[in-house]
PDB file of N, CA and C in Angstrom:
ATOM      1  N   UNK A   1       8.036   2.507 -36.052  1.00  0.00           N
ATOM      2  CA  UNK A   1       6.891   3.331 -35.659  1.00  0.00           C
ATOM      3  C   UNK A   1       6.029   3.586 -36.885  1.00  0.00           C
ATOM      4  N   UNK A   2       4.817   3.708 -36.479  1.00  0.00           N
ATOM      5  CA  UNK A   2       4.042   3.831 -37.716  1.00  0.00           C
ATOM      6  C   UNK A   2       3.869   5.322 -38.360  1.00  0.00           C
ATOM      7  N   UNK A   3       3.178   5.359 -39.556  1.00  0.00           N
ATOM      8  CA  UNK A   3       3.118   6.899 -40.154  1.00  0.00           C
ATOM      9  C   UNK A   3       1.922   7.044 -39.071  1.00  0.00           C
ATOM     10  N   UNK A   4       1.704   8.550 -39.468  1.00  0.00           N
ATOM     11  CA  UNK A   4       0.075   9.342 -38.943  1.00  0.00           C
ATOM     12  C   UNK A   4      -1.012   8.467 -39.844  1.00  0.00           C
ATOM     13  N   UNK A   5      -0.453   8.239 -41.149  1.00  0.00           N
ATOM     14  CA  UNK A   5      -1.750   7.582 -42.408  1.00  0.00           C
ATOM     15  C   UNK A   5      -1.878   5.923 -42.102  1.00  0.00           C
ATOM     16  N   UNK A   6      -1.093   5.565 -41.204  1.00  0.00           N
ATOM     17  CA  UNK A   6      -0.771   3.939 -40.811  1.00  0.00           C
ATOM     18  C   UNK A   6      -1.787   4.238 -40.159  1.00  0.00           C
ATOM     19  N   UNK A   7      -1.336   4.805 -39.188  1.00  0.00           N
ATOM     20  CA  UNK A   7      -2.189   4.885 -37.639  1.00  0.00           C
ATOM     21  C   UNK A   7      -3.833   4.825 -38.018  1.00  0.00           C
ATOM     22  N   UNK A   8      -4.006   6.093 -39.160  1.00  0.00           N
ATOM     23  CA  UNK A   8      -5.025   6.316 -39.142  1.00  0.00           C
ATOM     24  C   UNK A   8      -6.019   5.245 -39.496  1.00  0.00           C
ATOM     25  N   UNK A   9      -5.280   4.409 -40.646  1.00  0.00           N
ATOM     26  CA  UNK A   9      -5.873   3.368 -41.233  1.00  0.00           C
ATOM     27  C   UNK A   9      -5.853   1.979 -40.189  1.00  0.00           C
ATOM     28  N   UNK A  10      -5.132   1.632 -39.322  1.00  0.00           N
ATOM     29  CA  UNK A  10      -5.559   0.830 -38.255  1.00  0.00           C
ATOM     30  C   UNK A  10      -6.810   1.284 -37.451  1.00  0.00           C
ATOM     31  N   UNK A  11      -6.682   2.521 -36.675  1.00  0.00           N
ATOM     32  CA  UNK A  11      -7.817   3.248 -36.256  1.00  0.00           C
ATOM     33  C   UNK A  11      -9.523   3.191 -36.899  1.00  0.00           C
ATOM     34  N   UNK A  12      -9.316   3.214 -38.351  1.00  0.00           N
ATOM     35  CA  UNK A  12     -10.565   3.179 -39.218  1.00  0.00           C
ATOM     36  C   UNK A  12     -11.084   1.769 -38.845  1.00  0.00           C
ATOM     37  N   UNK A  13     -10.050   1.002 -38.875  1.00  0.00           N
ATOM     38  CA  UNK A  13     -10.322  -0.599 -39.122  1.00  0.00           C
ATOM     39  C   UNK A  13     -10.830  -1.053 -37.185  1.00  0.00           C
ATOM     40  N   UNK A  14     -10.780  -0.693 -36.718  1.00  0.00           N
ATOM     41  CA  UNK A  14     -11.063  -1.042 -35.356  1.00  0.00           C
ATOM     42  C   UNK A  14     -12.915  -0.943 -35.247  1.00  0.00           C
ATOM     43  N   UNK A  15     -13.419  -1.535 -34.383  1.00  0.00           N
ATOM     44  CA  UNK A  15     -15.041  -1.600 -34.049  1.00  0.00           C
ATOM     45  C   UNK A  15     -15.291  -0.337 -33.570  1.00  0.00           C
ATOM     46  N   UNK A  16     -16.322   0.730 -34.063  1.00  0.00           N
ATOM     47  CA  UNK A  16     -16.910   1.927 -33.244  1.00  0.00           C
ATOM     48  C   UNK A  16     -16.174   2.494 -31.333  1.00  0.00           C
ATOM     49  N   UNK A  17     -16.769   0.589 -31.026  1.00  0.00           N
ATOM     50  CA  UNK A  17     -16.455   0.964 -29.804  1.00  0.00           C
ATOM     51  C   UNK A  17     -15.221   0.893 -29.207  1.00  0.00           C
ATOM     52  N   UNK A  18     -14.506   0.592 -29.834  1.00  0.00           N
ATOM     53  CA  UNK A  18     -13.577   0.254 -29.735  1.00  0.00           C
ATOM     54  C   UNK A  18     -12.199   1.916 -30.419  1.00  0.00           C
ATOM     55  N   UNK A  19     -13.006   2.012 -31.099  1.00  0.00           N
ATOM     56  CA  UNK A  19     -12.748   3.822 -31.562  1.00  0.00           C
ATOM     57  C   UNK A  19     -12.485   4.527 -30.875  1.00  0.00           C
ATOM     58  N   UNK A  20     -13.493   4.582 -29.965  1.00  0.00           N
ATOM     59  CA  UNK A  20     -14.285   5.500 -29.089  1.00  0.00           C
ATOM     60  C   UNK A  20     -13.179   5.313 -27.467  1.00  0.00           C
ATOM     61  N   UNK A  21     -12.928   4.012 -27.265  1.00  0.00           N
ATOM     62  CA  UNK A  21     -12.316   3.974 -26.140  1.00  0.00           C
ATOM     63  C   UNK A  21     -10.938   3.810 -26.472  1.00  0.00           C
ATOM     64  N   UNK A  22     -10.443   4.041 -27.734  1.00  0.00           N
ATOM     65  CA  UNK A  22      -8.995   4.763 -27.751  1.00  0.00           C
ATOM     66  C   UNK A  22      -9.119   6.405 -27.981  1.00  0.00           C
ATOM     67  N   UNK A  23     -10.113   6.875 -28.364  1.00  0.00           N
ATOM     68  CA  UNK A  23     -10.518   8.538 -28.314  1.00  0.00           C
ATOM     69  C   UNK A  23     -10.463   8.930 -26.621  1.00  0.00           C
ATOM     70  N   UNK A  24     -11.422   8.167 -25.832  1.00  0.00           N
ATOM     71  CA  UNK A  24     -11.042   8.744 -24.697  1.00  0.00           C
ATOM     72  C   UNK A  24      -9.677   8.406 -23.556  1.00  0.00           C
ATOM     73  N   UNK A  25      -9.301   7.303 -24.360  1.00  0.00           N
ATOM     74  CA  UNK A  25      -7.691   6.914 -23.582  1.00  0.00           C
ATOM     75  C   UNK A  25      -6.749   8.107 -24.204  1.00  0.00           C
ATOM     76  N   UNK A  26      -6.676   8.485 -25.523  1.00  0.00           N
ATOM     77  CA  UNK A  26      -5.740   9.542 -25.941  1.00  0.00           C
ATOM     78  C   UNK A  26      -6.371  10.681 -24.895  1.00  0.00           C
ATOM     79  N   UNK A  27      -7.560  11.041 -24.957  1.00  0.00           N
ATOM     80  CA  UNK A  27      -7.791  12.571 -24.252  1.00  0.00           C
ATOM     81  C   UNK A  27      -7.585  12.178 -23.010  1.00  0.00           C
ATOM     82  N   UNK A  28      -7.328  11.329 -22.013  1.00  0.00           N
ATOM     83  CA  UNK A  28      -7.471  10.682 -20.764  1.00  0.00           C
ATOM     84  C   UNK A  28      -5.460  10.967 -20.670  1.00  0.00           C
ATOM     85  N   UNK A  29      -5.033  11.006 -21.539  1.00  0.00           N
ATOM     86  CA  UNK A  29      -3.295  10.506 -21.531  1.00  0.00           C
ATOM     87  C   UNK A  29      -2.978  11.917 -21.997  1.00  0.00           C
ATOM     88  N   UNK A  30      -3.372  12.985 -23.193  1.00  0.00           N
ATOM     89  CA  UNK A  30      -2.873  13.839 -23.232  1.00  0.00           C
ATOM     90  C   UNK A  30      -3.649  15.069 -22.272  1.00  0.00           C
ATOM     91  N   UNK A  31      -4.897  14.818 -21.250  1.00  0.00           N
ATOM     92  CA  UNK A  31      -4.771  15.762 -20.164  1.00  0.00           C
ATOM     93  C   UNK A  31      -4.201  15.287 -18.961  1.00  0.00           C
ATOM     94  N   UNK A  32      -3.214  14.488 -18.597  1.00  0.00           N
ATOM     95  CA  UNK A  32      -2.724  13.868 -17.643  1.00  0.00           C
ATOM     96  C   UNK A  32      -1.104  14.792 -18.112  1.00  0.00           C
ATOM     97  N   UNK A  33      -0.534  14.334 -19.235  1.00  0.00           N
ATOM     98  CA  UNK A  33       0.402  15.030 -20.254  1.00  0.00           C
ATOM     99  C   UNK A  33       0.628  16.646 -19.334  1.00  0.00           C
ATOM    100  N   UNK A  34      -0.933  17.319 -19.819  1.00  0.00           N
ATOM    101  CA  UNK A  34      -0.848  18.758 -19.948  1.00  0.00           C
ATOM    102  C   UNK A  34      -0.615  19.410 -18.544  1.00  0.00           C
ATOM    103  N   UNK A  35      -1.327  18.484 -17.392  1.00  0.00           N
ATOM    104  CA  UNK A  35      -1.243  18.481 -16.199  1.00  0.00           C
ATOM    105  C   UNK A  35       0.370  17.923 -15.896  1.00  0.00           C
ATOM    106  N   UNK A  36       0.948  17.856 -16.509  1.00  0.00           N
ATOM    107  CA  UNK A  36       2.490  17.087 -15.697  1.00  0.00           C
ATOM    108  C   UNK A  36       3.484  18.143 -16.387  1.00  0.00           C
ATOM    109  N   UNK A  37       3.208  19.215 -17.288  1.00  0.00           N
ATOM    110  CA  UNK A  37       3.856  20.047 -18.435  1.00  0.00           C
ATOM    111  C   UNK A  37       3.514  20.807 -17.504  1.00  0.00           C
ATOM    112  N   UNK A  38       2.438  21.679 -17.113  1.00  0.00           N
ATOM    113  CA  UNK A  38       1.967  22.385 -16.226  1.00  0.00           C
ATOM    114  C   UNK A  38       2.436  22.221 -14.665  1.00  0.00           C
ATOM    115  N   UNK A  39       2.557  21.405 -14.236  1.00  0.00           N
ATOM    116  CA  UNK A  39       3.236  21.770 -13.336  1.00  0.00           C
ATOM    117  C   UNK A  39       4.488  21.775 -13.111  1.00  0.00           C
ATOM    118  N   UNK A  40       5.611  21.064 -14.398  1.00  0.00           N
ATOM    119  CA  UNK A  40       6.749  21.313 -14.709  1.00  0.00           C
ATOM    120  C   UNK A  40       7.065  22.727 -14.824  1.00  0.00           C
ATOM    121  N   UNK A  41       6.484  23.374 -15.097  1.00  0.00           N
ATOM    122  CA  UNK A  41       6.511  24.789 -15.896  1.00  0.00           C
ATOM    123  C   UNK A  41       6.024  25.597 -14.395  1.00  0.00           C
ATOM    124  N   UNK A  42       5.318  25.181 -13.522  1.00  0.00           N
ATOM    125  CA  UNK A  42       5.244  26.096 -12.273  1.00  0.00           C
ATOM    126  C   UNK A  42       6.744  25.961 -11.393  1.00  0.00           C
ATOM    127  N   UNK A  43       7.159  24.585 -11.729  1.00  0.00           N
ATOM    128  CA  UNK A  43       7.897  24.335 -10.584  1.00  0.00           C
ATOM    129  C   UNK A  43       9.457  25.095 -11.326  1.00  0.00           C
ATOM    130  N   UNK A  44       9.133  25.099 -11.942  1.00  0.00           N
ATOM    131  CA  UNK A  44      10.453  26.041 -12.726  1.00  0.00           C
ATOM    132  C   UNK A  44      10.353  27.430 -12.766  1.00  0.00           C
ATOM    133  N   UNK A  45       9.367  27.872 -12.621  1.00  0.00           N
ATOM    134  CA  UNK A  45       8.688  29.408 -12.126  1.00  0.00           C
ATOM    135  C   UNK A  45       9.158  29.725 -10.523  1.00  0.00           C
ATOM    136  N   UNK A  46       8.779  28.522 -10.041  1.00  0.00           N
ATOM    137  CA  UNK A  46       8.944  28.579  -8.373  1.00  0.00           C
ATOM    138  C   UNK A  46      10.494  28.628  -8.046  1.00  0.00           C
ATOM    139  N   UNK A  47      10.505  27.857  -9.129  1.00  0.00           N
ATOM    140  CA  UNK A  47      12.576  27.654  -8.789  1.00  0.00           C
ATOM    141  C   UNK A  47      13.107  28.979  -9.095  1.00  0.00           C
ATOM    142  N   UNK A  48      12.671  29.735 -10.288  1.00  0.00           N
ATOM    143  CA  UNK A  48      13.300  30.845 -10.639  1.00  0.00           C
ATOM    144  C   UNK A  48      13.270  32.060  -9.849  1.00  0.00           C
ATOM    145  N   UNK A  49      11.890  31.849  -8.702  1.00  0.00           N
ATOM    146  CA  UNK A  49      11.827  33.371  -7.837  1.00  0.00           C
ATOM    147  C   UNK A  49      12.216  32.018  -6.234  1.00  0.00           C
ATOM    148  N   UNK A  50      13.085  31.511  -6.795  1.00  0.00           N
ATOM    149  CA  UNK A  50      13.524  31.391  -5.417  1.00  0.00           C
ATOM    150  C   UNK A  50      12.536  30.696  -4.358  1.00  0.00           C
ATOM    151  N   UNK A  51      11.407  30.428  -4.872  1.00  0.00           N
ATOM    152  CA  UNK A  51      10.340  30.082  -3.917  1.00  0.00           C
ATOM    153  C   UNK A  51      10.417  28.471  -3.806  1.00  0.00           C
ATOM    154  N   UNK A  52      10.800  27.714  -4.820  1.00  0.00           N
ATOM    155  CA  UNK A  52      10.186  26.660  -4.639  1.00  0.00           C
ATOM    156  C   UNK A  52      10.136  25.471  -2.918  1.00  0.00           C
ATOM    157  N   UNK A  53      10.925  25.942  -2.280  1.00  0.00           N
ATOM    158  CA  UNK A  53      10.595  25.623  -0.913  1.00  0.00           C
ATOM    159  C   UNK A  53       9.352  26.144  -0.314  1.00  0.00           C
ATOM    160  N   UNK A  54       8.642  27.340  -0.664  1.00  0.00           N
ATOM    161  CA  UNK A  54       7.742  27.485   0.081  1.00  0.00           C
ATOM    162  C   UNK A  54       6.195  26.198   0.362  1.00  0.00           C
ATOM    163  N   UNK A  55       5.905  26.359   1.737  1.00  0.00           N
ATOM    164  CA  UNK A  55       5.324  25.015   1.617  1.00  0.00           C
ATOM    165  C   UNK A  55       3.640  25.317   0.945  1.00  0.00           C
ATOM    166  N   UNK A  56       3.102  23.702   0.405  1.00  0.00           N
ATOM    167  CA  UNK A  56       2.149  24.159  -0.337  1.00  0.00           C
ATOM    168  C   UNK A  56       1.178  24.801   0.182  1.00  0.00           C
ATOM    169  N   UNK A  57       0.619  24.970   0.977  1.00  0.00           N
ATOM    170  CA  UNK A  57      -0.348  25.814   1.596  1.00  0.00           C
ATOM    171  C   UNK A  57      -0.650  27.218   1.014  1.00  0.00           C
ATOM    172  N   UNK A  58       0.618  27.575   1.272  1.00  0.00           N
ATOM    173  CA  UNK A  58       1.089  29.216   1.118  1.00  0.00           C
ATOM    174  C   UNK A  58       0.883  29.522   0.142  1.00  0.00           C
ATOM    175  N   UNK A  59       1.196  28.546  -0.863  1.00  0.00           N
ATOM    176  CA  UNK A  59       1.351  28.956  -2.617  1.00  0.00           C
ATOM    177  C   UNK A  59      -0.324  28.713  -2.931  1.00  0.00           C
ATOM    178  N   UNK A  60      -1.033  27.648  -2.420  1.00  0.00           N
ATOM    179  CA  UNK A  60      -2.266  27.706  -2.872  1.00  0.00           C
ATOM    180  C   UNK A  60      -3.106  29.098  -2.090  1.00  0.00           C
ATOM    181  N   UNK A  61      -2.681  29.379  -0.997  1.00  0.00           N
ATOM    182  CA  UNK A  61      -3.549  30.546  -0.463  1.00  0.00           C
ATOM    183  C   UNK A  61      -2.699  31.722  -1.364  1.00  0.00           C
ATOM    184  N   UNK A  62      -1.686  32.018  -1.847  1.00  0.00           N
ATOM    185  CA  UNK A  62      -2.083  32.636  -2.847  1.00  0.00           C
ATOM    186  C   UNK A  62      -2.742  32.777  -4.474  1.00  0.00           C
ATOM    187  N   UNK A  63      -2.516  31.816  -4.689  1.00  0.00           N
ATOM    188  CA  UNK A  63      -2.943  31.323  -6.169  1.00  0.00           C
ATOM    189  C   UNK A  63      -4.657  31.693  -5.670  1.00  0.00           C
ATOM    190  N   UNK A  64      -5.560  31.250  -4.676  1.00  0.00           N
ATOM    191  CA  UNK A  64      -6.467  31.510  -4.123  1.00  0.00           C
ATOM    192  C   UNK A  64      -6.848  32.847  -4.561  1.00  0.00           C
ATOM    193  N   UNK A  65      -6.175  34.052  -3.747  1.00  0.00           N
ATOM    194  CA  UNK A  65      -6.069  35.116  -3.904  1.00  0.00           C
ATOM    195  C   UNK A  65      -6.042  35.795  -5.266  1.00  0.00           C
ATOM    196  N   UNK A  66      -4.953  35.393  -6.037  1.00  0.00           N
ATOM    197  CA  UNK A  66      -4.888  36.002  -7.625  1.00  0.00           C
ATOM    198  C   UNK A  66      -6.003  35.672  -7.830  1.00  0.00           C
ATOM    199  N   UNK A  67      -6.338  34.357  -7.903  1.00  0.00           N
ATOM    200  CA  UNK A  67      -7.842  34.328  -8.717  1.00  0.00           C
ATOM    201  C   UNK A  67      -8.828  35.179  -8.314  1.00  0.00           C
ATOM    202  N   UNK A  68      -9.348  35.088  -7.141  1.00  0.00           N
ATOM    203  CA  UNK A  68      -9.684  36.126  -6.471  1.00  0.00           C
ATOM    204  C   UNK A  68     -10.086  37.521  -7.292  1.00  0.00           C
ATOM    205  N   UNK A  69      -8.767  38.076  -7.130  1.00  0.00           N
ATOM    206  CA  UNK A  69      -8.737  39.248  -7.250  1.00  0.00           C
ATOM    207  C   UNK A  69      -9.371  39.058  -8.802  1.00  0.00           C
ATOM    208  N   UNK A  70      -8.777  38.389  -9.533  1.00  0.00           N
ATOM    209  CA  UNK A  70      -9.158  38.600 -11.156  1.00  0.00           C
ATOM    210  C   UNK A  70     -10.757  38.026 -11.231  1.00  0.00           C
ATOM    211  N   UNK A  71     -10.961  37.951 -10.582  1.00  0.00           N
ATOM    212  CA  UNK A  71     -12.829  37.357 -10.415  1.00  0.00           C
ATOM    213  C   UNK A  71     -13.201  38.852 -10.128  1.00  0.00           C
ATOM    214  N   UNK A  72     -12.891  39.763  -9.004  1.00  0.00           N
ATOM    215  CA  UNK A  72     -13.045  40.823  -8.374  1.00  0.00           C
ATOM    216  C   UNK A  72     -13.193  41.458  -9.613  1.00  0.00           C
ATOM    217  N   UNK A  73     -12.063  41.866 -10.252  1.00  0.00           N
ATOM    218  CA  UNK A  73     -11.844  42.557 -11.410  1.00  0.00           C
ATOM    219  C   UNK A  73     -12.707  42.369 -12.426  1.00  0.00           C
ATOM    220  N   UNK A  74     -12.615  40.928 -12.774  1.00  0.00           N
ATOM    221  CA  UNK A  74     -13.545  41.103 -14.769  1.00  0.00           C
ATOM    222  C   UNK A  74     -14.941  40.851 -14.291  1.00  0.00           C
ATOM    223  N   UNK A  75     -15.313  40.713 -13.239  1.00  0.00           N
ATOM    224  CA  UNK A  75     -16.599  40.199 -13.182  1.00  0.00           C
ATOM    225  C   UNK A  75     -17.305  40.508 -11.816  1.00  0.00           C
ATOM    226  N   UNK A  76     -16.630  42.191 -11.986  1.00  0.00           N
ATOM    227  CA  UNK A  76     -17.869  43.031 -11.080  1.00  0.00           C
ATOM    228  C   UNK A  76     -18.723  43.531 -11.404  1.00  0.00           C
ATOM    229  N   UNK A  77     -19.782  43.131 -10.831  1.00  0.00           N
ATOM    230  CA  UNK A  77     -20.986  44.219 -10.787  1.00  0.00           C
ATOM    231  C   UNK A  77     -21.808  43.298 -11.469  1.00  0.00           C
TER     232      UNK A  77
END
């Protein structure tokens, strides 16, 4: 595997465009990442109150709701 200073120096050496469309493949791969961490981390939330059977509907009409309410809250008036 290469260092971070390898990497970097292959990276330098590549064409602009070619830069550019490994810049948006990394941000394309680590918000796909953050989205699969994230819902690891709900479904282990769900597991812990016992819920995770509930079907999805339910959980989005509440998630709905919290937001909701916290819209209600910081951004009345």
């Amino acid at each position: 595997m290469q260092t971070v200073d390898e990497l970097a120096r292959t990276i330098t050496a590549l064409e602009p465009a070619a830069q550019q469309s490994l810049i948006d493949k990394v941000a394309h791969l680590n918000f796909q990442k953050g989205l699969h961490d994230l819902a690891d981390r709900y479904r282990a939330r769900l597991l812990l109150e016992n819920r995770l059977e509930v079907p999805p509907e339910e959980i989005w009409s509440e998630l709905h709701r919290i937001r909701q309410e916290i819209a209600d809250h910081d951004y009345a008036g």
